[in-house]
Protein backbone atom coordinates (compact mmCIF):
# COMPACT_ATOMS: atom_id res chain seq x y z
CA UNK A 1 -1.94 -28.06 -9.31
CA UNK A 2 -1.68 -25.81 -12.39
CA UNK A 3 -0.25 -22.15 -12.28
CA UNK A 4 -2.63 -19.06 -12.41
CA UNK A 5 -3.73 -18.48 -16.33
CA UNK A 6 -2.30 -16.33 -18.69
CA UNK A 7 -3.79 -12.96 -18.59
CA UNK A 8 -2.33 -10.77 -20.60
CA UNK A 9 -1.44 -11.69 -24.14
CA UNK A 10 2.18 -11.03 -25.61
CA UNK A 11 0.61 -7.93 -27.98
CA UNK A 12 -0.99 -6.36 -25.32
CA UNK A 13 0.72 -3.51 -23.25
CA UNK A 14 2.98 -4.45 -19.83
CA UNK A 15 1.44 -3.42 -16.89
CA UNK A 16 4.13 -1.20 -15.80
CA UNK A 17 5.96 1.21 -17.30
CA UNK A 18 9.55 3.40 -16.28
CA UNK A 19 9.66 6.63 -17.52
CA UNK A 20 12.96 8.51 -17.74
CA UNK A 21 15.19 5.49 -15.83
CA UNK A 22 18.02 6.92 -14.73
CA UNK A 23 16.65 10.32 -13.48
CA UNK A 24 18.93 11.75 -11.09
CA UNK A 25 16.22 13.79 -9.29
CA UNK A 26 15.68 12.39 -5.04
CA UNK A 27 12.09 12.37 -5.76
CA UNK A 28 10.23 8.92 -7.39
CA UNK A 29 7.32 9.33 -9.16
CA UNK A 30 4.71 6.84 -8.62
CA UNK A 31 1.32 6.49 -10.27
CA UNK A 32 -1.05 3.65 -8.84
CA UNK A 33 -4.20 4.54 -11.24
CA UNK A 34 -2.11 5.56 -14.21
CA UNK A 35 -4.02 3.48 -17.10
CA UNK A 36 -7.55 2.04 -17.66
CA UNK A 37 -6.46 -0.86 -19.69
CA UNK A 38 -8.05 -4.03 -19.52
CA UNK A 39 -6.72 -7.35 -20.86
CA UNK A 40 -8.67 -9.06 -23.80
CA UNK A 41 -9.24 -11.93 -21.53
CA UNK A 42 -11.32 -10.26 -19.36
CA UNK A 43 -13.86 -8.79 -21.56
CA UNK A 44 -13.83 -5.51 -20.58
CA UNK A 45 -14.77 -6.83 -17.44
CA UNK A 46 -18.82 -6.72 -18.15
CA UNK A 47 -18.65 -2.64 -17.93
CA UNK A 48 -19.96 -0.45 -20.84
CA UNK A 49 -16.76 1.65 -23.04
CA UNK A 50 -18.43 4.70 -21.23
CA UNK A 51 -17.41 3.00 -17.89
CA UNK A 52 -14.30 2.18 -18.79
CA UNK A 53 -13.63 5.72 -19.39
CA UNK A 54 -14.82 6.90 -16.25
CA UNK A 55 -13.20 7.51 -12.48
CA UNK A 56 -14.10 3.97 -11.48
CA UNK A 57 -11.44 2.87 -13.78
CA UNK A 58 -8.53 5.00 -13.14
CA UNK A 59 -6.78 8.05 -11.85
CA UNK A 60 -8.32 10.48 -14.65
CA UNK A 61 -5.57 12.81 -15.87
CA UNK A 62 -2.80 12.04 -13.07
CA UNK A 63 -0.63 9.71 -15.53
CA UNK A 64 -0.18 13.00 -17.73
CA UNK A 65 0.55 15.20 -15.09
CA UNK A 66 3.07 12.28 -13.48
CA UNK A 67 5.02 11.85 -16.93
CA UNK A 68 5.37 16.03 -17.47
CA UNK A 69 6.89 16.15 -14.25
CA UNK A 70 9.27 13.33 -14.32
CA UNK A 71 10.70 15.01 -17.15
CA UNK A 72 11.07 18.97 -15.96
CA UNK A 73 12.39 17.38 -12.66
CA UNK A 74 14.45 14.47 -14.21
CA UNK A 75 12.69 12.09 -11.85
CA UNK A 76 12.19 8.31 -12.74
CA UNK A 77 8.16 7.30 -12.95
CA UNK A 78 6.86 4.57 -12.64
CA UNK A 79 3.56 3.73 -13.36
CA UNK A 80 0.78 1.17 -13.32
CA UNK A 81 -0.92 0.81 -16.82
CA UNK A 82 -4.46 -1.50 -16.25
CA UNK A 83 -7.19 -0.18 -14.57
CA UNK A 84 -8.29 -0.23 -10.59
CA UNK A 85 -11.02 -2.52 -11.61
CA UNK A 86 -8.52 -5.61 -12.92
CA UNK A 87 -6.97 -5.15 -9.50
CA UNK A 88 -6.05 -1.98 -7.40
CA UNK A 89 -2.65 -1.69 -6.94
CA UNK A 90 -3.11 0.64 -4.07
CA UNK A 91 -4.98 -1.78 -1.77
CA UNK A 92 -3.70 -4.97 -0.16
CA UNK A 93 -4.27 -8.02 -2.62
CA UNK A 94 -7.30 -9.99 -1.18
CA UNK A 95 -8.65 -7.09 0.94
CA UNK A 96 -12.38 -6.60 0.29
CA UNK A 97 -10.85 -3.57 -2.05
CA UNK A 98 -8.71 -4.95 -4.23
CA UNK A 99 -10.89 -6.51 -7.01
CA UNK A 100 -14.08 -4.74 -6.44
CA UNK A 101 -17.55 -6.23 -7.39
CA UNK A 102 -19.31 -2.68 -6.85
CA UNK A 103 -17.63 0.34 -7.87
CA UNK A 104 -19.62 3.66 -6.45
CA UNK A 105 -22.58 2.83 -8.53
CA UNK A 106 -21.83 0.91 -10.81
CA UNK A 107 -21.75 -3.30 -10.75
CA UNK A 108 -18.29 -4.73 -12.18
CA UNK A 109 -19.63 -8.36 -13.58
CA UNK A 110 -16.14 -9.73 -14.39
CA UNK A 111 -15.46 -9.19 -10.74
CA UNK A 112 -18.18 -11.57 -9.29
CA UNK A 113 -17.91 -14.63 -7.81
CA UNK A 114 -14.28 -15.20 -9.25
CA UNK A 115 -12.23 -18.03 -8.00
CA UNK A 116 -8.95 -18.23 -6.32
CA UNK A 117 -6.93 -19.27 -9.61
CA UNK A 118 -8.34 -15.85 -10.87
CA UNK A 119 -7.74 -13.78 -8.17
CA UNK A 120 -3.87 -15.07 -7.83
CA UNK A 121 -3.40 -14.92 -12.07
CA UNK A 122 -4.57 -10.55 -11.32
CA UNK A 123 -2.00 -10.53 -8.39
CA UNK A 124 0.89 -12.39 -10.52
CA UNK A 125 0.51 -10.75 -13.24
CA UNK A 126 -0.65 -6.96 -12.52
CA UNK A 127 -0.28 -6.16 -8.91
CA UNK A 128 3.35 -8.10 -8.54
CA UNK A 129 5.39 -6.81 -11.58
CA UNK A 130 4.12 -3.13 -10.81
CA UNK A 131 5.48 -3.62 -7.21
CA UNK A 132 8.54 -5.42 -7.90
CA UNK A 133 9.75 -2.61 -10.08
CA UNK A 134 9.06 -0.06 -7.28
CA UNK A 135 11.33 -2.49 -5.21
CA UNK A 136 13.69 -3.11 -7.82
CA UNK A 137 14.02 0.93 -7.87
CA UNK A 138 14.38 1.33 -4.47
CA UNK A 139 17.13 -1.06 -3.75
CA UNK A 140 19.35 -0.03 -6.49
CA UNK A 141 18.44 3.80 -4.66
CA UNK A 142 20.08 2.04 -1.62
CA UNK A 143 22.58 0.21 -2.55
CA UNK A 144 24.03 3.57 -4.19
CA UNK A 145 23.24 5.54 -0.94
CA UNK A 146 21.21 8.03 -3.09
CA UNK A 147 18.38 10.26 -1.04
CA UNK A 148 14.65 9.26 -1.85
CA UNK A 149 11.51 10.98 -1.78
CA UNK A 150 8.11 9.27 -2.67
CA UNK A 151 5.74 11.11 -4.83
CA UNK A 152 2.20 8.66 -5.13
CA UNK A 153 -0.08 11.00 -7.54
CA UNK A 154 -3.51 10.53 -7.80
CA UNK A 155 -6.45 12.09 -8.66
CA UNK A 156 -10.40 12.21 -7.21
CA UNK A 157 -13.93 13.26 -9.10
CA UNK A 158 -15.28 17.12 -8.02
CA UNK A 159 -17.92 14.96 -6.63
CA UNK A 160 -18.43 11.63 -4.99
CA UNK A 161 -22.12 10.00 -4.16
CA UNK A 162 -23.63 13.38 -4.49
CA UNK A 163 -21.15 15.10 -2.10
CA UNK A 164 -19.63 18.04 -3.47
CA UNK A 165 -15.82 18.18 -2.81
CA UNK A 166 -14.16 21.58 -2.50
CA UNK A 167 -10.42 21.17 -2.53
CA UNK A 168 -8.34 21.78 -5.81
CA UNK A 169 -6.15 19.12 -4.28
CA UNK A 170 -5.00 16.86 -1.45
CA UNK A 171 -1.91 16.05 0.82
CA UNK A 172 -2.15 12.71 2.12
CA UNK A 173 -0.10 10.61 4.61
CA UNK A 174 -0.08 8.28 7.74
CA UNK A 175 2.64 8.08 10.09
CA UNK A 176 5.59 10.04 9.28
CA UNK A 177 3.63 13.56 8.16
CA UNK A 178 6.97 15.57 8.17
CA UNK A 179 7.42 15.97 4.73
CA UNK A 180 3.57 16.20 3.84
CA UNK A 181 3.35 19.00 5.72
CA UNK A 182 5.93 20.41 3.78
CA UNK A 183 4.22 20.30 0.61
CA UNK A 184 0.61 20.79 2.61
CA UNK A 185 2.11 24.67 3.42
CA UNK A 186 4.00 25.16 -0.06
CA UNK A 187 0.90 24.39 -1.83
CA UNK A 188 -1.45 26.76 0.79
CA UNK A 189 0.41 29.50 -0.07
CA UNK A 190 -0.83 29.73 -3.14
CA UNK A 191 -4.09 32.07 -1.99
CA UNK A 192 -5.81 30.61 -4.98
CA UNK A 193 -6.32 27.09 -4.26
CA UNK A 194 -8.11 25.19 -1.22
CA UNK A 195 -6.00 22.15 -0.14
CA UNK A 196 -7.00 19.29 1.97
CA UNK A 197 -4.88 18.10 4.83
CA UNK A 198 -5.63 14.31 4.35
CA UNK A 199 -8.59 15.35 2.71
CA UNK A 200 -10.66 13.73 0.28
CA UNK A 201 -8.85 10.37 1.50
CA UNK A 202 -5.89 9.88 4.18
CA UNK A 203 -3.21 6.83 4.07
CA UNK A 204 -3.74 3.82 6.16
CA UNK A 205 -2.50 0.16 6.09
CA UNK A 206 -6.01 -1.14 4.90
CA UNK A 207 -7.12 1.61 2.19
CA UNK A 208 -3.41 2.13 0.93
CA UNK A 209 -0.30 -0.11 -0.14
CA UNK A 210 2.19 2.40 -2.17
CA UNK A 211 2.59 4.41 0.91
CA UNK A 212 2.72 1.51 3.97
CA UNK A 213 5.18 -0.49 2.11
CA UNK A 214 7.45 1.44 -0.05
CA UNK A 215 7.70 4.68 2.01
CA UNK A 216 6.56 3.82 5.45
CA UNK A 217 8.14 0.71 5.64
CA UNK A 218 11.49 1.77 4.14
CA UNK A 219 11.13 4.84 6.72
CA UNK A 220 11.63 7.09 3.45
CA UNK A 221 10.17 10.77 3.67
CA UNK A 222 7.13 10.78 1.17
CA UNK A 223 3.84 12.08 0.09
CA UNK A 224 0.65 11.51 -1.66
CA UNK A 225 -1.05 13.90 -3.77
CA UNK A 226 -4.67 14.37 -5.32
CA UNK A 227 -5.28 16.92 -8.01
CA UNK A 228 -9.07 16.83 -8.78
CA UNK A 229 -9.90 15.41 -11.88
CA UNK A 230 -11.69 18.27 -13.72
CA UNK A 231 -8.48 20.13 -13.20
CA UNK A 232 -6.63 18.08 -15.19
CA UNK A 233 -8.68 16.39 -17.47
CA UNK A 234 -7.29 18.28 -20.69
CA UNK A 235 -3.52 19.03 -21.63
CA UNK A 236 -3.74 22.86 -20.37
CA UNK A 237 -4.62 21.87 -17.10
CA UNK A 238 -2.01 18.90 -16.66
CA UNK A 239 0.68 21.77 -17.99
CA UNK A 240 -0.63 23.91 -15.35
CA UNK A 241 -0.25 21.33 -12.39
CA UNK A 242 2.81 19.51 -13.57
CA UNK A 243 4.55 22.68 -13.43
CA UNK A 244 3.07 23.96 -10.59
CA UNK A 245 4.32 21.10 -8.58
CA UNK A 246 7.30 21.30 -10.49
CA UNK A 247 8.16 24.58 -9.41
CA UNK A 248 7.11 23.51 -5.48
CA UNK A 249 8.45 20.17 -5.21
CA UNK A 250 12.17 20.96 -4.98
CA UNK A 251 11.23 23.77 -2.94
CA UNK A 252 9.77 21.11 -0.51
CA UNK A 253 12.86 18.84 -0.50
CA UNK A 254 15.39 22.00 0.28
CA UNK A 255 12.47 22.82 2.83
CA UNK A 256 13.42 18.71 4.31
CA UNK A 257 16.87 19.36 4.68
CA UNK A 258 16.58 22.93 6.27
């Protein structure tokens, strides 16, 4: 039996990239919905350019606000460059989420009725690499004994299906909510913004992978964040958020040691 087919061509861009390697900061940076790239071979998938651009297709803003912050903190990123809709690299491979046919609205045609050969060739090639360099990170973190602290970053629309969302942002998390809460009351404090405690979205072992595997799994402290999109859809307002959690985020990891 033959392998899975060759998605990506050699011009075209990795799926992941490291940013800063080497950063001696306890916090990774990691950034599911990153890109919106989509391999040649796929044909933009059946969606219109105006689709490709949209939420549907990635994490709108959060890849920006994820690379300003590895810097000022001197925190290694790593981040996922295709979009959701090749496969989501937050969601189990083969769950009913992972390569979607319908996303909100809008019908994905390069997603239907694909066979197994095409499903595995997405995992092997996109899903895998991103999560073996996670790993890969992670074990050299151990095998040095140095302290660890997830960061997943995401981002959400102001508005999903017609429901009107009101937080600025989101702390998410599952089992181990210690640090979460952490950065939950850090980022309350600030009397200007409404955050959601696991709010628009919480973690679980079905809807989530980052989380589950690398943090819960590995009993690491961690957290995931969502900054709503229209907050941080231009430069000014990833400056403003990369620095906000710039300033909070070692306050937070003091905080865990307290």
């Amino acid at each position: 039996m033959s392998g899975p087919s060759k998605l990506i061509a050699p011009d075209e861009p990795s799926p992941v990239t490291v940013t800063n390697v080497g950063g001696k900061s306890p916090y990774l940076i990691l950034a599911d919905h990153a890109g919106n790239y989509i391999p040649r071979s796929l044909q933009r998938l059946g969606i219109s350019a105006a689709d490709s651009e949209r939420h549907i297709c990635w994490d709108i803003g959060a890849g920006a606000v994820c690379e300003q912050l590895a810097i000022a903190l001197d925190a290694v990123l790593i981040r996922q460059n295709f979009s959701r809709l090749v496969i989501d690299c937050n969601r189990p491979p083969r769950s009913e989420s992972s390569i979607v046919e319908l996303s909100e609205h809008t019908q994905v045609p390069g997603n239907i009725g694909i066979d197994e050969a095409q499903i595995e060739s997405r995992i092997e090639q996109v899903f895998q690499p991103y999560h073996e360099t996670i790993g890969q990170e992670l074990d050299r973190r151990q095998q040095k004994k140095r302290p660890t602290v997830l960061v997943a970053m995401h981002s959400f629309t102001p508005a999903f299906k017609g429901i009107v969302r009101p937080w600025h942002a989101g702390v998410l998390y599952n089992r181990n909510p210690h640090f979460a809460h952490i950065v939950l009351d850090l980022l309350r404090s600030r009397e200007s913004l409404i955050i959601g405690d696991n709010e628009p979205y919480s973690v679980d072992d079905t809807s989530d992978y980052t989380i589950p595997v690398h943090g819960e799994q590995r009993h690491l402290d961690h957290v995931a964040i969502e900054i709503r999109q229209d907050l941080i859809s231009d430069a000014a307002g990833q400056r403003t958020w990369a620095r906000l959690l710039e300033d909070l985020l070692p306050v937070a990891y003091r905080k865990l040691g307290a």
